[in-house]
Structure formats: C-alpha cells, structure tokens
C-alpha atoms as a PDB file:
ATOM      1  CA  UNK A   1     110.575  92.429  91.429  1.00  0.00           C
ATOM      2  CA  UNK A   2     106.939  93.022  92.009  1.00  0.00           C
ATOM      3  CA  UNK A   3     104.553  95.803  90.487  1.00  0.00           C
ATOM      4  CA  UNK A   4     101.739  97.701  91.907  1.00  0.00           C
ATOM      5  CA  UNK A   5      99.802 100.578  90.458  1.00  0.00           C
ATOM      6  CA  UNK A   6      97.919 102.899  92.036  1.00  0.00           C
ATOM      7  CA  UNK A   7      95.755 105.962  90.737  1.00  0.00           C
ATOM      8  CA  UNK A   8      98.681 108.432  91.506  1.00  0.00           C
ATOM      9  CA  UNK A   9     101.909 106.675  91.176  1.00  0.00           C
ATOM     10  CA  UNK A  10     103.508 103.202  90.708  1.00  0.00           C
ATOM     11  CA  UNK A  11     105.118 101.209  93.310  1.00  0.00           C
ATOM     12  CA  UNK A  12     108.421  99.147  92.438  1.00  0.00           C
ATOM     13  CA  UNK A  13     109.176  97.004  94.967  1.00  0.00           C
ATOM     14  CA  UNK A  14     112.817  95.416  94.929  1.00  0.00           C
ATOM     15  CA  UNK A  15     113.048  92.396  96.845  1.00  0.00           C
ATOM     16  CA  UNK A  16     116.841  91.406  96.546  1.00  0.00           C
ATOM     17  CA  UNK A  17     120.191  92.801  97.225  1.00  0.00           C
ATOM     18  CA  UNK A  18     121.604  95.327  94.937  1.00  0.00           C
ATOM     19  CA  UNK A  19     124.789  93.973  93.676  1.00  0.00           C
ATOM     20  CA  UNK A  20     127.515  93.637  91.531  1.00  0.00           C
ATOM     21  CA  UNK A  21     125.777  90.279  90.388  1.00  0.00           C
ATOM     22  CA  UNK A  22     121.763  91.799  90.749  1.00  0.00           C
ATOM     23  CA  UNK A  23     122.400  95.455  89.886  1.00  0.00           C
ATOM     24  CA  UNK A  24     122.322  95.010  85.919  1.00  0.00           C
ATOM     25  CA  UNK A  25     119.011  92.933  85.895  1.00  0.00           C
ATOM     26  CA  UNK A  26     117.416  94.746  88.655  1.00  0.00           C
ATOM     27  CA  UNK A  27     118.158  98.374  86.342  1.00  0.00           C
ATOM     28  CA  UNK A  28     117.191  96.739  82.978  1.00  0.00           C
ATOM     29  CA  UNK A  29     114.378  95.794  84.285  1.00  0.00           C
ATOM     30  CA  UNK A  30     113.376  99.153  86.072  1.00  0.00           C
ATOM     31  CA  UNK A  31     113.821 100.807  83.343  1.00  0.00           C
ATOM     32  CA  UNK A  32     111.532  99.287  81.115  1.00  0.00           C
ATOM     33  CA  UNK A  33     108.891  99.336  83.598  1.00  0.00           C
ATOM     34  CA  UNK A  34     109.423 103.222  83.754  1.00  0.00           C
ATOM     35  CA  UNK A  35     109.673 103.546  80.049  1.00  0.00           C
ATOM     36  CA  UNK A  36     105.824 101.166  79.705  1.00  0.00           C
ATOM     37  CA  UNK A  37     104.469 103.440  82.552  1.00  0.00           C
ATOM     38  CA  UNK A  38     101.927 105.943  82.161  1.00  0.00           C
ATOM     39  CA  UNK A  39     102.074 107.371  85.985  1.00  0.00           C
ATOM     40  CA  UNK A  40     104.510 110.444  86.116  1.00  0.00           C
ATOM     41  CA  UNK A  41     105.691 108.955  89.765  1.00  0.00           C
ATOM     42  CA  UNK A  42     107.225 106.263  90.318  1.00  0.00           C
ATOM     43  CA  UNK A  43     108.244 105.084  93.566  1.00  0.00           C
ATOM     44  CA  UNK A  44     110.609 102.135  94.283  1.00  0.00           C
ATOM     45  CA  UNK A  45     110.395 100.273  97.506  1.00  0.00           C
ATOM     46  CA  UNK A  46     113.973  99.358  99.434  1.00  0.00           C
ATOM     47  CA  UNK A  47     111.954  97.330 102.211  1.00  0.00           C
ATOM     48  CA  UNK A  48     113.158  94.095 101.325  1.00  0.00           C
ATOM     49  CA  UNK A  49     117.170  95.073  99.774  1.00  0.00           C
ATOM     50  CA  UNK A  50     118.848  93.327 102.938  1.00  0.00           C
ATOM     51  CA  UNK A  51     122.193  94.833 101.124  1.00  0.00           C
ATOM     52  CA  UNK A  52     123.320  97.800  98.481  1.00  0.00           C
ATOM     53  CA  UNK A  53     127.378  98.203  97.636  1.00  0.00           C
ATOM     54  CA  UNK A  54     128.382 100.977  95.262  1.00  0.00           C
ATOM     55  CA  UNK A  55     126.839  98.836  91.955  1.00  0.00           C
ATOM     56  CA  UNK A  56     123.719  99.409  93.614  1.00  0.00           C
ATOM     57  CA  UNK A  57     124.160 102.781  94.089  1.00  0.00           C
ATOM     58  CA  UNK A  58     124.858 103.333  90.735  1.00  0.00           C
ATOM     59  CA  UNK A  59     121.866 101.628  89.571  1.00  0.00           C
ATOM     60  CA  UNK A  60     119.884 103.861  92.137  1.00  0.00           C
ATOM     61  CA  UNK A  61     121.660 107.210  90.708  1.00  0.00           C
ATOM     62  CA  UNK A  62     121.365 106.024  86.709  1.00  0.00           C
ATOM     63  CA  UNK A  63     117.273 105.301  87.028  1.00  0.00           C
ATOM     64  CA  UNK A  64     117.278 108.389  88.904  1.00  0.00           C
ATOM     65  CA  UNK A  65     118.748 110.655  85.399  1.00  0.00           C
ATOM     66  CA  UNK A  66     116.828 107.885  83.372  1.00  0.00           C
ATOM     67  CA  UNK A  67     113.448 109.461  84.864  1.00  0.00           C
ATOM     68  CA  UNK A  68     114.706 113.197  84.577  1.00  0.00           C
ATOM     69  CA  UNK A  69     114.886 112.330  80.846  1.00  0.00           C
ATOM     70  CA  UNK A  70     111.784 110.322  80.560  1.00  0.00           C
ATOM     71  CA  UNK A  71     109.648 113.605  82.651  1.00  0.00           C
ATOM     72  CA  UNK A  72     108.949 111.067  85.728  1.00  0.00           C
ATOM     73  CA  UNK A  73     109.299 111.494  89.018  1.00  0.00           C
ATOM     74  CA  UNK A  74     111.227 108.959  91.269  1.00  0.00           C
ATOM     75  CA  UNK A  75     111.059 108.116  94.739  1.00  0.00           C
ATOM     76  CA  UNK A  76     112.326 105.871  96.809  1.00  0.00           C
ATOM     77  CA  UNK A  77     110.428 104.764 100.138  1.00  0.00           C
ATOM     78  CA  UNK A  78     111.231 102.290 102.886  1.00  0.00           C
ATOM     79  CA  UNK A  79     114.959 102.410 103.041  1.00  0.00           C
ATOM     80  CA  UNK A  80     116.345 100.529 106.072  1.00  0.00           C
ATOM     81  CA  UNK A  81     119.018 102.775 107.554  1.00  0.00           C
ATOM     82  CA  UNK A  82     122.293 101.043 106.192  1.00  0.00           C
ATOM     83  CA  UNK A  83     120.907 101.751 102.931  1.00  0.00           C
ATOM     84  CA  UNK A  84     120.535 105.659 103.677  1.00  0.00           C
ATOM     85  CA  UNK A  85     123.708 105.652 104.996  1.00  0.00           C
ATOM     86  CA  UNK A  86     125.010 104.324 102.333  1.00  0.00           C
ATOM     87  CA  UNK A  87     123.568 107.033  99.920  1.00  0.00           C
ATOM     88  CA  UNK A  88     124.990 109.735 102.727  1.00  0.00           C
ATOM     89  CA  UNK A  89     128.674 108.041 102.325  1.00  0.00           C
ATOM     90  CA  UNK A  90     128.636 107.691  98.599  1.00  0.00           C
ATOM     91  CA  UNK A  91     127.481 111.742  98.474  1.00  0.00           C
ATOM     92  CA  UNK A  92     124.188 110.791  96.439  1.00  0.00           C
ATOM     93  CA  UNK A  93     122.487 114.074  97.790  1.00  0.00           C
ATOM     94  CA  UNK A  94     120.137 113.977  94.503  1.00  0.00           C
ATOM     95  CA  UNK A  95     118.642 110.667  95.652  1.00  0.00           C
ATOM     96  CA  UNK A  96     118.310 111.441  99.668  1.00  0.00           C
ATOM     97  CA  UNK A  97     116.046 114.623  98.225  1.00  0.00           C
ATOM     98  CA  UNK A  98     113.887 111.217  96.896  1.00  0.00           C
ATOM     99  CA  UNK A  99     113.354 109.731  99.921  1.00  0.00           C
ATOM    100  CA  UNK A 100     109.644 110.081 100.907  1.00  0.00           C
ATOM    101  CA  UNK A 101     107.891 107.830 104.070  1.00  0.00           C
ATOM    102  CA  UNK A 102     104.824 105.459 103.540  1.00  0.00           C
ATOM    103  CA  UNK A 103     102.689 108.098 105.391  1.00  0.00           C
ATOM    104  CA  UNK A 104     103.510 110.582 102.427  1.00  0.00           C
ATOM    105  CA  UNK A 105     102.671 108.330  99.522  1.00  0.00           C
ATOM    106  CA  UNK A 106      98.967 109.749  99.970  1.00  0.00           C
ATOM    107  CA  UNK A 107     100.102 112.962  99.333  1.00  0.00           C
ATOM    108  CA  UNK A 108     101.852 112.165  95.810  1.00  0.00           C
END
C-alpha cells in the first residue's frame, strides 16, 4: 500500500486483491493512515485490486463509517468495472455515491 499527499486530499493506493486473506491487513492499515491524517479527504485508489469478494467489500463499507466518525471524507477513484459491479450487486449504494474520476480529483 502506497501513500501520497497532496495539498487537498490524500491518495491511498491499494495495490492487491481484497480478500478474505488481504482484507484484514489492507483495513488495519487504512485505518490508521486515516486516523494519522490531517487532510479531511481521503481518496483510495482501486487501479491496481485485480479482484474484490464480499470481505473486500466489507472492508470498503467499514472504512467508509470509520471516516463518517473520524469527520473525513472518502473516495474511491479508479475502480475497474468488475469492482463497481461488484459494489452494484452487493447494494453498497453509500460507496457508489464515493466514486469520483481522476479528472475530478482537482476539484476536491
């Protein structure tokens, strides 16, 4: 998992599948990048996640109400369109509203 911060937001970029055997390390470790962060935004990067199953999902959905409590907001960008079809099937409809394209980070 890489790191990049910018003046407006920070960038998470996940570059594995999310899980049953990833899923635990990849949210432990989100989360206390969020909780060390001083941007309000934080957006993750699904570019390189060749895979999500319903582990991942959760992970996606529990940093999601982890930065509603910590007053961040979360995005996720570059999603490869199994993944948002996965988040369609599985009903997530509070993490497709996250979904922003690379041309719109400028705007954040």
């Amino acid at each position: 998992m890489e790191r990049k911060v910018e003046p407006n937001y920070t960038m998470i970029y996940i570059n594995e599948s999310l899980n049953l055997y990833t899923s635990e390390k990849v949210k432990n470790e989100i989360i206390q990048l969020m909780e060390r962060e001083s941007n309000k935004k934080i957006v993750i990067n699904l570019n390189k996640v060749p895979y999500i199953d319903s582990s991942g999902l959760l992970v996606l959905n529990t940093i999601q109400k982890k930065s509603q409590l910590s007053n961040k907001l979360l995005y996720l960008t570059d999603l490869d369109e199994r993944i948002h079809s996965a988040l369609q099937l599985a009903g997530l409809k509070s993490l497709l509203g996250m979904i922003i394209n690379q041309e719109d980070l400028s705007a954040l």
